[in-house]
C-alpha atoms as a PDB file:
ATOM      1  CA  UNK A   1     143.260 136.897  -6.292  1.00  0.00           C
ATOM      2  CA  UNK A   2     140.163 137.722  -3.992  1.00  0.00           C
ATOM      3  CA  UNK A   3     141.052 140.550  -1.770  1.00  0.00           C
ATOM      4  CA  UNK A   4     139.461 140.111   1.092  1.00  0.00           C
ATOM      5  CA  UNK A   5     138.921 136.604   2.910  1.00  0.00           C
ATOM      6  CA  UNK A   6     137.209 136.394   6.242  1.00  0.00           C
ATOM      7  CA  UNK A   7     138.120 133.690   8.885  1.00  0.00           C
ATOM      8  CA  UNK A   8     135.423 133.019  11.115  1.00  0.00           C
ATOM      9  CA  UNK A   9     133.804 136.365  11.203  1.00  0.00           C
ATOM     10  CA  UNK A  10     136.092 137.455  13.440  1.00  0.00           C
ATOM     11  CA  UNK A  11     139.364 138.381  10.813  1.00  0.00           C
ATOM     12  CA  UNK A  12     139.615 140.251   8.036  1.00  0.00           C
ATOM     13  CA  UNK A  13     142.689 139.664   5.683  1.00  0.00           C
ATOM     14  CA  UNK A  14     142.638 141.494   2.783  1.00  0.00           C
ATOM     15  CA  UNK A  15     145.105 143.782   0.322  1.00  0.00           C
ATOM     16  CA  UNK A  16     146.948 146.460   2.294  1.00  0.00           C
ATOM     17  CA  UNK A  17     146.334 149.686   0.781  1.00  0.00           C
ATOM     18  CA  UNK A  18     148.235 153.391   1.382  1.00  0.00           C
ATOM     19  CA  UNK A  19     145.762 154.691   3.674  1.00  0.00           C
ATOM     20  CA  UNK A  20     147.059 151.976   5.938  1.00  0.00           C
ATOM     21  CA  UNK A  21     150.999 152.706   5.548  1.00  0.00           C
ATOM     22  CA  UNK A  22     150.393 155.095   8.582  1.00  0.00           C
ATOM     23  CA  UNK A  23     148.622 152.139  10.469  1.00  0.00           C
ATOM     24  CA  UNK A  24     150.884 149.325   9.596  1.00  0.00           C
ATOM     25  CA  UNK A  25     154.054 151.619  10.496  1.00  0.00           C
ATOM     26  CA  UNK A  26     152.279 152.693  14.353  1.00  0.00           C
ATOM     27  CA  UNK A  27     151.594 149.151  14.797  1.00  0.00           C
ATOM     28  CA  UNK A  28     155.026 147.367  13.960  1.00  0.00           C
ATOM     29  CA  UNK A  29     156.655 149.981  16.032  1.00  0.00           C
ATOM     30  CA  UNK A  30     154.109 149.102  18.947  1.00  0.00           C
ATOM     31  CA  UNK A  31     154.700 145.593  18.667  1.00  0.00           C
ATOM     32  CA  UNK A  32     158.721 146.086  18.794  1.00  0.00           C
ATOM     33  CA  UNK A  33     159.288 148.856  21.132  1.00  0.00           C
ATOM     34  CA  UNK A  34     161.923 147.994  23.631  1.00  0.00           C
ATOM     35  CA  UNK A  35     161.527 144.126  23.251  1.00  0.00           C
ATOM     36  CA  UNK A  36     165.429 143.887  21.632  1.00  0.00           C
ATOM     37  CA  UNK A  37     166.885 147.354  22.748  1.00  0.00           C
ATOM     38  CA  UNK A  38     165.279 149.983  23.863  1.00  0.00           C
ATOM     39  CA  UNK A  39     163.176 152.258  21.255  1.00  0.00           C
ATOM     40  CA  UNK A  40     163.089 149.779  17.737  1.00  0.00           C
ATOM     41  CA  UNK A  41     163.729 150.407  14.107  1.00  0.00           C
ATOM     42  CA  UNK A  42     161.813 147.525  12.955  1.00  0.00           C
ATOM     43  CA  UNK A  43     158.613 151.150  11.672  1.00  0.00           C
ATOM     44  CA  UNK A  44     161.508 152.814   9.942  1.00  0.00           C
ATOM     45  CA  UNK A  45     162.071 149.425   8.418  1.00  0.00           C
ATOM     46  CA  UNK A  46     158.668 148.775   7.085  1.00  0.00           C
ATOM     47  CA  UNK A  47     158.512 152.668   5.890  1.00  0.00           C
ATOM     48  CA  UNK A  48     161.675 152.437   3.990  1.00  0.00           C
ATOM     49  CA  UNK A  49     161.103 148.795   2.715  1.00  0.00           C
ATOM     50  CA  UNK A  50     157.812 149.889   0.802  1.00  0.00           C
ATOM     51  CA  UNK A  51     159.802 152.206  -1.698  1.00  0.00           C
ATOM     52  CA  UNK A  52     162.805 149.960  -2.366  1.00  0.00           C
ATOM     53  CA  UNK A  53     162.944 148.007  -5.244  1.00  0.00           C
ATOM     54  CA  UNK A  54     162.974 145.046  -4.216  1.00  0.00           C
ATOM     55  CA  UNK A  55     159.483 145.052  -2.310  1.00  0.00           C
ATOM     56  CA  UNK A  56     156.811 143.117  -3.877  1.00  0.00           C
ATOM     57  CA  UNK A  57     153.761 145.277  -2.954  1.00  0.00           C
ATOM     58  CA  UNK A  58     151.566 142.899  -4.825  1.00  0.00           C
ATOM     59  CA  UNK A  59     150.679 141.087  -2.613  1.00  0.00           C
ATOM     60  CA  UNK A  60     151.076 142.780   0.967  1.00  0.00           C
ATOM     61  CA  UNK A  61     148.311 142.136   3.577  1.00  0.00           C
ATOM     62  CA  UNK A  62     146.615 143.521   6.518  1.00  0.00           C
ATOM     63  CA  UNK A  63     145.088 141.333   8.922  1.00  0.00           C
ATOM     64  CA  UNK A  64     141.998 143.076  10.898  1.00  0.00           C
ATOM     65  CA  UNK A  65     139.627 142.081  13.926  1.00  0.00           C
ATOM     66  CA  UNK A  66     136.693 144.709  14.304  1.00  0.00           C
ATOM     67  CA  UNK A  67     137.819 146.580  11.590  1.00  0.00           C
ATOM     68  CA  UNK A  68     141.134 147.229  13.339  1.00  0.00           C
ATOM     69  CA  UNK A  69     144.327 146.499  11.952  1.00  0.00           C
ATOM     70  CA  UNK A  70     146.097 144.164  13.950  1.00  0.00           C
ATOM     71  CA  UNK A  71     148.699 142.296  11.642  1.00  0.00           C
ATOM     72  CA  UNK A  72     150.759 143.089   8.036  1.00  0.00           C
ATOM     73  CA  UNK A  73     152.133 140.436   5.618  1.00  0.00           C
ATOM     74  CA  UNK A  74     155.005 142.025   3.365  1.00  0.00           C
ATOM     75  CA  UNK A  75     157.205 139.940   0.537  1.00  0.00           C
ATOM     76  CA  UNK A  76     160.764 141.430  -0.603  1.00  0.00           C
ATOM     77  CA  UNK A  77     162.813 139.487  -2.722  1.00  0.00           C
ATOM     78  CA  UNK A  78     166.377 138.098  -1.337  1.00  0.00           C
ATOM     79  CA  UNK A  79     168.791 136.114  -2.480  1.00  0.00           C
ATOM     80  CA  UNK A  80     170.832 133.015  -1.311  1.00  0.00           C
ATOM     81  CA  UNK A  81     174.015 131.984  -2.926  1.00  0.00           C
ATOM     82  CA  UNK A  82     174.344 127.888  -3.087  1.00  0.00           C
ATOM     83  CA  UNK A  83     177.360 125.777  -2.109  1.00  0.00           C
ATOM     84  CA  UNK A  84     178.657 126.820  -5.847  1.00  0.00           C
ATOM     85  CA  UNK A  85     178.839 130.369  -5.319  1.00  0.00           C
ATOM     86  CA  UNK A  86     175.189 131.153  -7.905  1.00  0.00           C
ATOM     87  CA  UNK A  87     172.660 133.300  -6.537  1.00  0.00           C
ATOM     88  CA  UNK A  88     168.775 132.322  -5.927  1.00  0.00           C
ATOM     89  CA  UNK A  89     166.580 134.545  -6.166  1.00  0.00           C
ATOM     90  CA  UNK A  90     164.049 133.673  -3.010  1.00  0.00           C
ATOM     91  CA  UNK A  91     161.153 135.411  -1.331  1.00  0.00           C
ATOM     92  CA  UNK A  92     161.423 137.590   2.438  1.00  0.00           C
ATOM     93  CA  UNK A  93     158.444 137.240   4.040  1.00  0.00           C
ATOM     94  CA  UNK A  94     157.890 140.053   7.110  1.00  0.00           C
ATOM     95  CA  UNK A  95     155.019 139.341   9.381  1.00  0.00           C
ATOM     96  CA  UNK A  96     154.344 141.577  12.455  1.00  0.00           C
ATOM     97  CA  UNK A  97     151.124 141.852  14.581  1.00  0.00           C
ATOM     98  CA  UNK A  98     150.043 143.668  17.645  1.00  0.00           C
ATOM     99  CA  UNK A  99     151.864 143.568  21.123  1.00  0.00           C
ATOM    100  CA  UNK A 100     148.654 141.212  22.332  1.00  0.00           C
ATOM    101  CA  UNK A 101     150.387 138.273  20.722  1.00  0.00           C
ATOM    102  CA  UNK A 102     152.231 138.056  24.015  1.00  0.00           C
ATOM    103  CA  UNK A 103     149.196 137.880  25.959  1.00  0.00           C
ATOM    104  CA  UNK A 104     147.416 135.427  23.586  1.00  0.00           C
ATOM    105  CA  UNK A 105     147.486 133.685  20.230  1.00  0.00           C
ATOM    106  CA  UNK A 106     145.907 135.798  17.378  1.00  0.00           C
ATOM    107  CA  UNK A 107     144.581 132.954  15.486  1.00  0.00           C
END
């Protein structure tokens, strides 16, 4: 997997790496904050997600314009049980990006 890919020399996305926890966490709780209720959760969420087992951290994203980090892919796995009561195993995917997505489209 290449870990970087560039999309017209304006974005970054590459492999998310724990110097950016910090960064990923201030930025989903910027994007949430008092959109649903006031305050959010959705920080705490991304925080605690990272250690469960169930995260895939393999592969998690950033997304990055000017060497800022503006966006996060994360993958959990989940399951869905079928009209015959067995479990599938599926994939979660969690996307969150900067509160400017309400002013304008990212990409």
């Amino acid at each position: 997997m290449k870990e970087q890919i560039n999309l017209n020399n304006d974005y970054t996305i590459r492999l998310e790496t724990e110097n950016d926890y910090r960064e990923v966490e201030n930025l989903t709780r910027e994007a949430f904050r008092n959109v649903y209720k006031p305050g959010c959760d959705e920080h705490y969420f991304v925080h605690m997600m990272r250690s469960h087992p169930d995260f895939i951290p393999d592969p998690a994203f950033v997304v990055e314009k000017d060497g800022k980090i503006i966006g996060n892919i994360m993958y959990t796995k989940a399951w869905l049980r079928d009209e015959e009561g067995n479990l599938k195993e599926i994939l979660s995917l969690f996307v969150f990006h900067d509160a400017g997505w309400r002013k304008d489209t990212v990409f």
